[in-house]
C-alpha atoms as a PDB file:
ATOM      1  CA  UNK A   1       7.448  -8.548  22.275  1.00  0.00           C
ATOM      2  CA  UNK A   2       8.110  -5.172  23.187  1.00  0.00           C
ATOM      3  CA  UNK A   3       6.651  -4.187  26.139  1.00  0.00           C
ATOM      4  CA  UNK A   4       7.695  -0.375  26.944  1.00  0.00           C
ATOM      5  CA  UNK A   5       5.840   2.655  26.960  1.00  0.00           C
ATOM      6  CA  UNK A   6       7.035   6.267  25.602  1.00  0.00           C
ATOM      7  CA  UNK A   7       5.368   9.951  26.651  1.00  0.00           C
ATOM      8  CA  UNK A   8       5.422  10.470  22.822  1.00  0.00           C
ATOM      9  CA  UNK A   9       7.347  10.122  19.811  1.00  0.00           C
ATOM     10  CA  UNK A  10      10.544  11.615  20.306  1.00  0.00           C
ATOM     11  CA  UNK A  11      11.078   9.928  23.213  1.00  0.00           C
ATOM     12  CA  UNK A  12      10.297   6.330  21.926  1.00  0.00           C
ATOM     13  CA  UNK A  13      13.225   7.789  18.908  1.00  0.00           C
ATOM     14  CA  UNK A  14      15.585   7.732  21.552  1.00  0.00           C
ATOM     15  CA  UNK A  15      15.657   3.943  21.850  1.00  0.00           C
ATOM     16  CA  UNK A  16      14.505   2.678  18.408  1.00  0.00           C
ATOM     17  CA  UNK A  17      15.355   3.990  15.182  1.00  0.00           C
ATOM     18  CA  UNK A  18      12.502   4.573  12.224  1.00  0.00           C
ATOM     19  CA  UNK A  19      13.070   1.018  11.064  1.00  0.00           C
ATOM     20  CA  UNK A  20      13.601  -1.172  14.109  1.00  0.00           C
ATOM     21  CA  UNK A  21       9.871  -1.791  14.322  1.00  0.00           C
ATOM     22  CA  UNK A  22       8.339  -2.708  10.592  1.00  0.00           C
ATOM     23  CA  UNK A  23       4.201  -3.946   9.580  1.00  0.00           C
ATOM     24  CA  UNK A  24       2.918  -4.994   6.976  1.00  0.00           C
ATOM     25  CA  UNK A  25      -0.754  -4.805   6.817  1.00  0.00           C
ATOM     26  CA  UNK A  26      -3.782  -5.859   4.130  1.00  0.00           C
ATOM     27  CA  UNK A  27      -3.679  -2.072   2.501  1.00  0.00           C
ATOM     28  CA  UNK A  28      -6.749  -2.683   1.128  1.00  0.00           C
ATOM     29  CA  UNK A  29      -8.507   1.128   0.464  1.00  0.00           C
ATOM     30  CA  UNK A  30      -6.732   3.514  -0.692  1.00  0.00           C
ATOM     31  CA  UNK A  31      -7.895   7.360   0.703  1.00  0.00           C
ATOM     32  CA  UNK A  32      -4.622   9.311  -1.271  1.00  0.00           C
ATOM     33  CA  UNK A  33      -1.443  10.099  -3.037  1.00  0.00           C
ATOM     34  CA  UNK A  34       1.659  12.331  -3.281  1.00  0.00           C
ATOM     35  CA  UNK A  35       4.693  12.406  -4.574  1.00  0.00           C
ATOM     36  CA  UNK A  36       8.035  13.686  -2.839  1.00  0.00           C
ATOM     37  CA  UNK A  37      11.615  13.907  -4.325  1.00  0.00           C
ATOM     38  CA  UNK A  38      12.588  10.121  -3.814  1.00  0.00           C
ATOM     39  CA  UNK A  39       8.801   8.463  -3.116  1.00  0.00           C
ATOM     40  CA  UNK A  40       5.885   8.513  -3.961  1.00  0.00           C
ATOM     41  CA  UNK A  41       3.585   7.562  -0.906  1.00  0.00           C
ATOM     42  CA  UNK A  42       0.141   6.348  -0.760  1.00  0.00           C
ATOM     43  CA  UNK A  43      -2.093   6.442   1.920  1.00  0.00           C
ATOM     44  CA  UNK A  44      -4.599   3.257   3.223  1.00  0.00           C
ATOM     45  CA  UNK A  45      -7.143   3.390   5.155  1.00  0.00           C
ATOM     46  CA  UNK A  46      -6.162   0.213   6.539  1.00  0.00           C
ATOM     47  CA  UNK A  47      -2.429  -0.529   6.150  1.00  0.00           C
ATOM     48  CA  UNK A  48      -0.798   3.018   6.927  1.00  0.00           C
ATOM     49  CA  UNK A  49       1.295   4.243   4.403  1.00  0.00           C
ATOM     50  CA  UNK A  50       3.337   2.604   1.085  1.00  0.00           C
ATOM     51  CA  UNK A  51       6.060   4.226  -0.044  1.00  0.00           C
ATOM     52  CA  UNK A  52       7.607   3.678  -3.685  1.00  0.00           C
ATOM     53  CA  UNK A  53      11.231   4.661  -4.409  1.00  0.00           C
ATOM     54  CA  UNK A  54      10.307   5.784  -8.064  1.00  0.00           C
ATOM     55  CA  UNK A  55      14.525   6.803  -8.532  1.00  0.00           C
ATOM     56  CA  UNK A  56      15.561   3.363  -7.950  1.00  0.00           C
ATOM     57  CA  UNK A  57      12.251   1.700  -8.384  1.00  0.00           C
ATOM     58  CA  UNK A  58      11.917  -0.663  -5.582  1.00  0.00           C
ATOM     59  CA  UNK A  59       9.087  -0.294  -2.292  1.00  0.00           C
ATOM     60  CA  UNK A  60      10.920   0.573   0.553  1.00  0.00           C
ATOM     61  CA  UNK A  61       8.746  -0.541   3.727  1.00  0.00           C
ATOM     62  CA  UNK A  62       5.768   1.070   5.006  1.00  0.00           C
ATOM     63  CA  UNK A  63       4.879   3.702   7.580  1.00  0.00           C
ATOM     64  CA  UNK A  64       2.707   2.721   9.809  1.00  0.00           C
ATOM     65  CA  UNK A  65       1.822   2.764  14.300  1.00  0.00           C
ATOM     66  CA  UNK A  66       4.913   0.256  14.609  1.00  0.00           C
ATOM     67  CA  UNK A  67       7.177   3.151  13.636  1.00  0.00           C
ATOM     68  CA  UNK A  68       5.727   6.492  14.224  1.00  0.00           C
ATOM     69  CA  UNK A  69       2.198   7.091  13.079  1.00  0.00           C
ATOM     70  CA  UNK A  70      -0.687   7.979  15.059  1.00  0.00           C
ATOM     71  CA  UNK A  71      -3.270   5.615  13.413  1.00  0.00           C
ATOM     72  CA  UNK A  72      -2.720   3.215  10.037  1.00  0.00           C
ATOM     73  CA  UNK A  73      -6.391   5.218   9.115  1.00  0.00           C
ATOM     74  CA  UNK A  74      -5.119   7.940   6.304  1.00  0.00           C
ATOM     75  CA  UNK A  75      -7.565  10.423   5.392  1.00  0.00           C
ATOM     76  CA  UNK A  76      -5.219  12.480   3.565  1.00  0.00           C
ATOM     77  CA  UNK A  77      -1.185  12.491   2.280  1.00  0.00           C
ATOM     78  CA  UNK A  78       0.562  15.830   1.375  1.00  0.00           C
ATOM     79  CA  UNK A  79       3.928  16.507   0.512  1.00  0.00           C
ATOM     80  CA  UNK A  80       5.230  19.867   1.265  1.00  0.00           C
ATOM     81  CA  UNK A  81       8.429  20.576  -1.134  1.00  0.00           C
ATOM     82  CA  UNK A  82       8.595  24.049   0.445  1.00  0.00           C
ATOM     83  CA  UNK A  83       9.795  21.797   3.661  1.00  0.00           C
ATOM     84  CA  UNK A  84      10.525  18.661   2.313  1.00  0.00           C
ATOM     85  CA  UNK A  85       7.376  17.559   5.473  1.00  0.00           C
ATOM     86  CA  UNK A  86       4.824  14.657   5.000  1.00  0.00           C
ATOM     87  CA  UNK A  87       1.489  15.275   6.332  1.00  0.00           C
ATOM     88  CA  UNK A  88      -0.845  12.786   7.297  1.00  0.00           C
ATOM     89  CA  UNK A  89      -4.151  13.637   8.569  1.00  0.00           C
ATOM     90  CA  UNK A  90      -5.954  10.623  10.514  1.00  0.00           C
ATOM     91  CA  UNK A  91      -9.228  10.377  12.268  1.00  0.00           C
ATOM     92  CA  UNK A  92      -7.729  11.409  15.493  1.00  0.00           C
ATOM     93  CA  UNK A  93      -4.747  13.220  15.121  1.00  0.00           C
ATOM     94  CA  UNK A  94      -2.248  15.252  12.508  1.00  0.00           C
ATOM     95  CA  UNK A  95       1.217  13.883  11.922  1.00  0.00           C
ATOM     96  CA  UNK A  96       4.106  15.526   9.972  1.00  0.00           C
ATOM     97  CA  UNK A  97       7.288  13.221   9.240  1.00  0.00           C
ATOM     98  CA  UNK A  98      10.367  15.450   9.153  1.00  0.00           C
ATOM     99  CA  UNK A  99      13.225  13.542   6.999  1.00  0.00           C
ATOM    100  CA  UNK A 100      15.802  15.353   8.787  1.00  0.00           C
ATOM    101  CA  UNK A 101      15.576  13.688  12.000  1.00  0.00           C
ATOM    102  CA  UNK A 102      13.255  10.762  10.735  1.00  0.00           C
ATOM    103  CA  UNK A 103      10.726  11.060  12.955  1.00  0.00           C
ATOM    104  CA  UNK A 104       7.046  11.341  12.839  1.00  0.00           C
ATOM    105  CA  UNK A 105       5.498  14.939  14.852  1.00  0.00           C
ATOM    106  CA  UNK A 106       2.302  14.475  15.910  1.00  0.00           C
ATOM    107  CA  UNK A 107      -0.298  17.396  16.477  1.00  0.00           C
ATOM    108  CA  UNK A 108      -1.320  15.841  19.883  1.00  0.00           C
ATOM    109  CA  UNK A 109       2.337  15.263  21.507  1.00  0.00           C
ATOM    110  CA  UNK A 110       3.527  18.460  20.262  1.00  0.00           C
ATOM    111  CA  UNK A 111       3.559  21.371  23.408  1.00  0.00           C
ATOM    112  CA  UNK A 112       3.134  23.877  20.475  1.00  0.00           C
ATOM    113  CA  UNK A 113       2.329  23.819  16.760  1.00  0.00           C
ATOM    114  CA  UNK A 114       3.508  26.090  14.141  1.00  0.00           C
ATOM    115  CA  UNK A 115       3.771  24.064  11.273  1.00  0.00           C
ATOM    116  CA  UNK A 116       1.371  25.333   8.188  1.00  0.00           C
ATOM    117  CA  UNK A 117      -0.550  23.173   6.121  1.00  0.00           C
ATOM    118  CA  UNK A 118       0.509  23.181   2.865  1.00  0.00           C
ATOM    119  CA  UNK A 119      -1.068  24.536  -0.211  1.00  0.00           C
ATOM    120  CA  UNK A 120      -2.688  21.915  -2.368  1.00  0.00           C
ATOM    121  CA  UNK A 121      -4.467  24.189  -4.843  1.00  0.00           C
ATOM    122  CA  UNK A 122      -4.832  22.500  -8.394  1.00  0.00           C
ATOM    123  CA  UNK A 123      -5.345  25.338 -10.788  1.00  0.00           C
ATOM    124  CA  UNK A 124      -8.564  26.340 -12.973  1.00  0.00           C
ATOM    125  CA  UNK A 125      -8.387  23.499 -15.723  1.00  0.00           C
ATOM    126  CA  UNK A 126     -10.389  20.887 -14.205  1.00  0.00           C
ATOM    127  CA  UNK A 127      -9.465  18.511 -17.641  1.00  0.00           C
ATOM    128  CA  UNK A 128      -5.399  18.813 -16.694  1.00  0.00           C
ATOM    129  CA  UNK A 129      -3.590  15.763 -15.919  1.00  0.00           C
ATOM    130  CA  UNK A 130      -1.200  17.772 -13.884  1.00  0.00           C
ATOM    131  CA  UNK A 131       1.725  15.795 -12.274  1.00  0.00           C
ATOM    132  CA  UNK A 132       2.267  15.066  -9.029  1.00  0.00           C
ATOM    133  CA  UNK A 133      -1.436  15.998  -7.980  1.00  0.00           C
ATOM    134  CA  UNK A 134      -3.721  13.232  -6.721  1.00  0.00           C
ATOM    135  CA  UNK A 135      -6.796  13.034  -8.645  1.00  0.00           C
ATOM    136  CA  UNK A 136     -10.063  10.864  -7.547  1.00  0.00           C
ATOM    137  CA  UNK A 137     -12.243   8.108  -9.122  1.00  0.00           C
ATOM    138  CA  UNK A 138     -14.627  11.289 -10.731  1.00  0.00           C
ATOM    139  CA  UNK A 139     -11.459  12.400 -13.055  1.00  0.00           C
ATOM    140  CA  UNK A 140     -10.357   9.206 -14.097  1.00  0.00           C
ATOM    141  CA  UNK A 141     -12.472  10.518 -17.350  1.00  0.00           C
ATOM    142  CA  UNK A 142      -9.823  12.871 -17.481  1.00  0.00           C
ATOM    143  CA  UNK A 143      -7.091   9.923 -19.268  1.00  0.00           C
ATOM    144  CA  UNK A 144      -6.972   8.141 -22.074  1.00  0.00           C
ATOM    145  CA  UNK A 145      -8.400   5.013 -22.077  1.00  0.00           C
ATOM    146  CA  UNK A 146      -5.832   2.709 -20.817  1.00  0.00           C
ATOM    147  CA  UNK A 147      -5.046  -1.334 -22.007  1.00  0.00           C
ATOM    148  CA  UNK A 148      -3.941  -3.788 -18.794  1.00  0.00           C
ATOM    149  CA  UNK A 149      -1.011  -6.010 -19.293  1.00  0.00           C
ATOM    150  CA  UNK A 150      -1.332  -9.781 -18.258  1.00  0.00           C
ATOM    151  CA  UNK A 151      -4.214 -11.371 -16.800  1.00  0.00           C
ATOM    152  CA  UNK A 152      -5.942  -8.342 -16.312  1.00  0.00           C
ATOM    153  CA  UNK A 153      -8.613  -6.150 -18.152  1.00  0.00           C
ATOM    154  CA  UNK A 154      -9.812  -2.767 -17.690  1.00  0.00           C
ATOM    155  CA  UNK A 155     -13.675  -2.534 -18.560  1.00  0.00           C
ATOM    156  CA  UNK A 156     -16.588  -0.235 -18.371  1.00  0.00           C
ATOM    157  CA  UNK A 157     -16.205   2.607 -15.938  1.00  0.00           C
ATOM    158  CA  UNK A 158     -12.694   1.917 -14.945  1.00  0.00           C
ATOM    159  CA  UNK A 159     -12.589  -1.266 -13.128  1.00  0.00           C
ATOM    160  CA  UNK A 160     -10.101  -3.979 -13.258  1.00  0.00           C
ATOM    161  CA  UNK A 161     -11.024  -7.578 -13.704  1.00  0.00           C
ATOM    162  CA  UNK A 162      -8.902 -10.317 -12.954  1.00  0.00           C
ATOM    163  CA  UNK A 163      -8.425 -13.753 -14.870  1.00  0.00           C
ATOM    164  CA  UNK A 164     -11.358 -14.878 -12.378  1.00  0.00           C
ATOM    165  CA  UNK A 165     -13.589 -12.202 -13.289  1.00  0.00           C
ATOM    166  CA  UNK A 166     -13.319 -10.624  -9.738  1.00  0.00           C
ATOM    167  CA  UNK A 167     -13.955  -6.927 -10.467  1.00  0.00           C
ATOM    168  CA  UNK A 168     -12.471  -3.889  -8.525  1.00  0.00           C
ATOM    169  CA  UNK A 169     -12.958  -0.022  -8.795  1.00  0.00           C
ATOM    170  CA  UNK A 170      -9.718   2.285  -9.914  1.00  0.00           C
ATOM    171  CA  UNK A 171     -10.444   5.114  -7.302  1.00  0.00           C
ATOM    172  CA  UNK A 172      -7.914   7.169  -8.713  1.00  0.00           C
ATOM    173  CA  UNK A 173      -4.440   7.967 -10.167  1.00  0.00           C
ATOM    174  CA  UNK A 174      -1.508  10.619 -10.227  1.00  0.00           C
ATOM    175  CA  UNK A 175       0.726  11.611 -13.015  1.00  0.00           C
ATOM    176  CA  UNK A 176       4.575  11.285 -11.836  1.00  0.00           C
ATOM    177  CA  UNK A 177       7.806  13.449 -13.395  1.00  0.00           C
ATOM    178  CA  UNK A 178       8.244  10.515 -16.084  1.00  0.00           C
ATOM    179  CA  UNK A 179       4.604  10.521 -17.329  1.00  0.00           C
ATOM    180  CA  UNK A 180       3.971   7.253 -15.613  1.00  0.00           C
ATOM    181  CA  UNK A 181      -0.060   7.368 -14.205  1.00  0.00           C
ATOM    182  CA  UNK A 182       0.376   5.304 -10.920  1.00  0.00           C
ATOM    183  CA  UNK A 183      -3.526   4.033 -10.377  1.00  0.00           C
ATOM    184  CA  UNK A 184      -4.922   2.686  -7.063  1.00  0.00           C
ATOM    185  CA  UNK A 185      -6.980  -0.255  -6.799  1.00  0.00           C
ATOM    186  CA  UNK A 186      -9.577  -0.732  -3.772  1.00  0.00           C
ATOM    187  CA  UNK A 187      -9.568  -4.263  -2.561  1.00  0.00           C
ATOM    188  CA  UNK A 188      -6.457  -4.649  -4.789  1.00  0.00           C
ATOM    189  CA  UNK A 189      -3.367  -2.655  -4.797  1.00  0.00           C
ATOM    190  CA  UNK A 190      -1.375  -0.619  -7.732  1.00  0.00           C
ATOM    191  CA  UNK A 191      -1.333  -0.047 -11.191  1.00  0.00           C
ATOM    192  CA  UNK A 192       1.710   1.737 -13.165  1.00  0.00           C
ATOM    193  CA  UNK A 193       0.751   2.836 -16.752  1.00  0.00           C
ATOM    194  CA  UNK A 194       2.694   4.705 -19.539  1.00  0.00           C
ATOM    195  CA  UNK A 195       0.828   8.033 -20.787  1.00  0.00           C
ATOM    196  CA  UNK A 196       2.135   7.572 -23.973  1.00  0.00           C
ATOM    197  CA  UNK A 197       1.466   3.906 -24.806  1.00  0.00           C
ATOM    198  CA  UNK A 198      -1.278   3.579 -22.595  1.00  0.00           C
ATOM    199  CA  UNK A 199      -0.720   0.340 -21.521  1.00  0.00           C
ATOM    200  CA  UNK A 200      -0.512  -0.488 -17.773  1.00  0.00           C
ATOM    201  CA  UNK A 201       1.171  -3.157 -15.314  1.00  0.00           C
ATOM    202  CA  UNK A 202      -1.237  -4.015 -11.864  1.00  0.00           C
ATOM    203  CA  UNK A 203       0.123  -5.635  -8.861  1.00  0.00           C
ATOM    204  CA  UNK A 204      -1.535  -6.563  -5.851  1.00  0.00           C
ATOM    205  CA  UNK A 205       0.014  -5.190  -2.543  1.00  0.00           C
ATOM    206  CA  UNK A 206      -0.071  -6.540   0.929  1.00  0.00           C
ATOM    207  CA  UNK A 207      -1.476  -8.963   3.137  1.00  0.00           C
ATOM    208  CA  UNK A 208      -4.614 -10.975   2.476  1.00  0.00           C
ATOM    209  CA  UNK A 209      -7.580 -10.917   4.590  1.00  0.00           C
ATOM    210  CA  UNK A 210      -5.792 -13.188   7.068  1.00  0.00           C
ATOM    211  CA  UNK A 211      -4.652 -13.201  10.781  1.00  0.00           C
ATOM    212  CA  UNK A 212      -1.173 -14.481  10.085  1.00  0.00           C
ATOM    213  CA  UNK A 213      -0.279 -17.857  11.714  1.00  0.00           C
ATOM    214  CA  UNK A 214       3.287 -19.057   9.843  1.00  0.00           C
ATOM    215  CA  UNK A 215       6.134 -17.254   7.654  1.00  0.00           C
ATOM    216  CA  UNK A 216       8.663 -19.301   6.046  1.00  0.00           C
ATOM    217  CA  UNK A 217      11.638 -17.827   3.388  1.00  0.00           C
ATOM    218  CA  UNK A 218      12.349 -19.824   0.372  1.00  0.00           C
ATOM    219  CA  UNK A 219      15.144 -18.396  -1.180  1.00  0.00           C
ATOM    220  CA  UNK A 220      14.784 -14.611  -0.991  1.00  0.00           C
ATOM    221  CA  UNK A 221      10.730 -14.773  -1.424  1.00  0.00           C
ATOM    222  CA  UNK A 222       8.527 -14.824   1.780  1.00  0.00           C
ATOM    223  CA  UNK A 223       5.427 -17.124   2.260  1.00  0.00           C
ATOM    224  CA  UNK A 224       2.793 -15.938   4.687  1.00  0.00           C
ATOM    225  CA  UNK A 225       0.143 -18.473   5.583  1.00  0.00           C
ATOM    226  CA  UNK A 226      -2.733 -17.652   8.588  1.00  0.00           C
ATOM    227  CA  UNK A 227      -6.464 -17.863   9.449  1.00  0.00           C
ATOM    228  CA  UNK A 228      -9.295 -16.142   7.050  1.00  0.00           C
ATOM    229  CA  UNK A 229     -10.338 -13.332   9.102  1.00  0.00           C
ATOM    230  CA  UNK A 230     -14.001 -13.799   7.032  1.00  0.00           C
ATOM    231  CA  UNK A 231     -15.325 -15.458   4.034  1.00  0.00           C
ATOM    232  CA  UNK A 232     -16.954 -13.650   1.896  1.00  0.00           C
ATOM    233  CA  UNK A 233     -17.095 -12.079  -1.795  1.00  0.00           C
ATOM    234  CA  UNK A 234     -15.577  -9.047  -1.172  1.00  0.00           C
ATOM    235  CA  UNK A 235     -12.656 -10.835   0.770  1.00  0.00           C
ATOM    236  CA  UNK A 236      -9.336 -12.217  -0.399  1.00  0.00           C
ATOM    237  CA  UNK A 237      -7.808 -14.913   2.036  1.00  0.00           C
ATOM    238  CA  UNK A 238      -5.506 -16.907   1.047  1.00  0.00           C
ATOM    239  CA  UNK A 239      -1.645 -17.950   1.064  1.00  0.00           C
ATOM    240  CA  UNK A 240       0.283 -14.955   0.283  1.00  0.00           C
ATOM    241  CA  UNK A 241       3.952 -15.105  -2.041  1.00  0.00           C
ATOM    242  CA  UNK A 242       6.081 -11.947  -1.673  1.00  0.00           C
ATOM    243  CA  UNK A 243       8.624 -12.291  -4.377  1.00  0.00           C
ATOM    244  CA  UNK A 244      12.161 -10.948  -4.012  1.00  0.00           C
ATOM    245  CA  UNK A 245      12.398  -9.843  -7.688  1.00  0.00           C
ATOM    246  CA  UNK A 246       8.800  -8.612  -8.609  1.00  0.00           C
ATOM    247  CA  UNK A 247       6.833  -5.420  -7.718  1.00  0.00           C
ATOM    248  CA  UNK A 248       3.836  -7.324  -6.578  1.00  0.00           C
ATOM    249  CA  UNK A 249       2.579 -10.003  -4.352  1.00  0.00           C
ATOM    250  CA  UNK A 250       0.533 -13.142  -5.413  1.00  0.00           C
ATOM    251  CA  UNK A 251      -1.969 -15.041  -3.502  1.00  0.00           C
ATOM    252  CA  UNK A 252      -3.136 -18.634  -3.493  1.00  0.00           C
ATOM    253  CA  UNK A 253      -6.860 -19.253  -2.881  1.00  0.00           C
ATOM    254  CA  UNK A 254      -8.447 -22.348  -2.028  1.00  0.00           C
ATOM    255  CA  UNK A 255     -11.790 -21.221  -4.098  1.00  0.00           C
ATOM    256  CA  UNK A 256      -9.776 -20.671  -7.345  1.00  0.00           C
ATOM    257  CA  UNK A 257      -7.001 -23.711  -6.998  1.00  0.00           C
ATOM    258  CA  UNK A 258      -8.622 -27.804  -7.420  1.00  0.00           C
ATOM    259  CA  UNK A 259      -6.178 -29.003  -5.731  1.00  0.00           C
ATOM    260  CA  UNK A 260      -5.946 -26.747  -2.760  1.00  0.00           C
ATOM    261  CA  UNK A 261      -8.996 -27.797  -0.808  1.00  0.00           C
ATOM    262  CA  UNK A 262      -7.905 -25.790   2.286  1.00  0.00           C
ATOM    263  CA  UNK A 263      -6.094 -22.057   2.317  1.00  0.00           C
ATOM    264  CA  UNK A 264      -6.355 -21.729   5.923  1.00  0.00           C
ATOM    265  CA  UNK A 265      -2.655 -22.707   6.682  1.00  0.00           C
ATOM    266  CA  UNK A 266      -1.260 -22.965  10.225  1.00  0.00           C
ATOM    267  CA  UNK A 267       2.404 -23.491   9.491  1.00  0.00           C
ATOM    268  CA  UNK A 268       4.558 -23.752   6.789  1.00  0.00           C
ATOM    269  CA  UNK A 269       7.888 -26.074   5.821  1.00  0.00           C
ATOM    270  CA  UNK A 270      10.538 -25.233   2.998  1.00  0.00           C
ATOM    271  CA  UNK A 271      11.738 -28.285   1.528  1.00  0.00           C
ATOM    272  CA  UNK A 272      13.882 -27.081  -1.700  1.00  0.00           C
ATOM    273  CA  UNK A 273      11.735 -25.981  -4.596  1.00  0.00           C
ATOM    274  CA  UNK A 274       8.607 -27.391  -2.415  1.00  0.00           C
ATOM    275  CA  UNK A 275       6.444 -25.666  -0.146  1.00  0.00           C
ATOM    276  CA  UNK A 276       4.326 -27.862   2.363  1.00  0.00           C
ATOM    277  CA  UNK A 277       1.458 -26.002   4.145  1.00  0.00           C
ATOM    278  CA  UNK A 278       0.052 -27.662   7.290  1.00  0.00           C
ATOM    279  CA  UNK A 279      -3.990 -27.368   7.104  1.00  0.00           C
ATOM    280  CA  UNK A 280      -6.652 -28.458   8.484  1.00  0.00           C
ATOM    281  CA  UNK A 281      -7.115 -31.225   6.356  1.00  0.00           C
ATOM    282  CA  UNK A 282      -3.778 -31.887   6.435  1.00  0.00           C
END
């Protein structure tokens, strides 16, 4: 457990480098998007920040307090190409991340502050889908309509349903270089469509509503078993799969599986191609 305490930042740098100290949280709601020459980086208001390598397509792990942020609350994500800076605004403080050093600058540590805000203005043409500008749930009416690959379906006024009818609201999207529209998903995760063939791939991203007890490997995937912080129908516990070779994680949930009378899962054993999950009914 690490136990010391830094005046700021830059001093805590001088003993841990930007990915000695990694979490991975729910990253439920979605505030924002941008997109910077290797990422493209969206902002939670409850898991930090996720960070997409679009060049060599993979998600690289997170930014969140465990390795320089002021708060894992995002209000707002800009990327400044003038600087190659990522701003984060958060309830309590302003953060820029400078890729030259790797470090996060916070606002509040800083003795003086003479970094400038980038400009975010989007032009005159409200009806644009311009790229690499994050655009809200109210200009969604902006794309075509889009078709969901797999289990999923896109209905009425852009929300996703899932094979068990669970419903959640696209709160917005951005256009990348390759005319790919990268959706977000509150209580959900990420959707990748094509412009062009508008068709679209969703995965769901992070933890489930769990305090984690137990995390076993099998082969290169993770399991992640805990506690469900709440039950309720806005909630997703459940036993959480992060697959080595897929873009998105799956969950297991007790209400949705017969033979899984428990998800509540205390610790977990690898035996080969089995799983065993200790419960409380065994």
């Amino acid at each position: 457990m690490r136990r010391e305490r830094f005046a700021n930042e830059q001093e805590r740098r001088m003993f841990y480098d930007l990915d000695d100290w990694i979490s991975y949280k729910k990253s439920r709601i979605f505030s924002s998007v941008t997109i910077g020459s290797h990422y493209i980086y969206f902002g939670t208001k409850d898991g930090g920040i996720l960070r997409y390598q679009f060049l060599e397509n993979y998600w690289d792990y997170p930014f969140t307090t465990s390795n320089g942020l002021p708060s894992n609350r995002i209000l707002d994500l800009v990327y400044d190409k003038s600087t190659s800076f990522l701003w984060a605004i958060t309830p309590g403080d302003v953060a820029i991340f400078n890729p030259a050093s790797e470090e996060w600058i916070r606002k509040s540590e800083a003795s003086s502050w003479t970094y400038q805000f980038p400009d975010t203005g989007d032009g005159n043409n409200s009806r644009d889908i311009p790229r690499e500008r994050f655009r809200g749930r109210g200009e969604l009416q902006n794309l075509p309509h889009f078709f969901a690959n797999g289990d999923y379906s896109i209905i009425g006024d852009w929300i996703l349903m899932d094979r068990h009818f669970q419903e959640f609201p696209i709160t917005g999207y951005v256009r990348d270089r390759y005319d790919r529209i990268w959706f977000v998903i509150n209580g959900f995760g990420i959707g990748q469509g094509d412009l062009y063939s508008q068709r679209a791939d969703f995965y769901e991203i992070g933890l489930p509503d769990i305090s984690p007890r137990t995390i076993a490997y099998q082969y290169d995937d993770i399991w992640i078993g805990g506690i469900g912080r709440t039950r309720s129908r806005d909630t997703r516990p459940g036993i959480a799969r992060w697959p080595y070779n897929r873009s998105g994680w799956e969950y297991f949930q007790a209400r949705w599986i017969s033979h899984l009378p428990r998800d509540d899962v205390n610790d977990i054993a690898v035996d080969g191609d089995s799983i065993w999950f200790a419960t409380e009914y065994g």
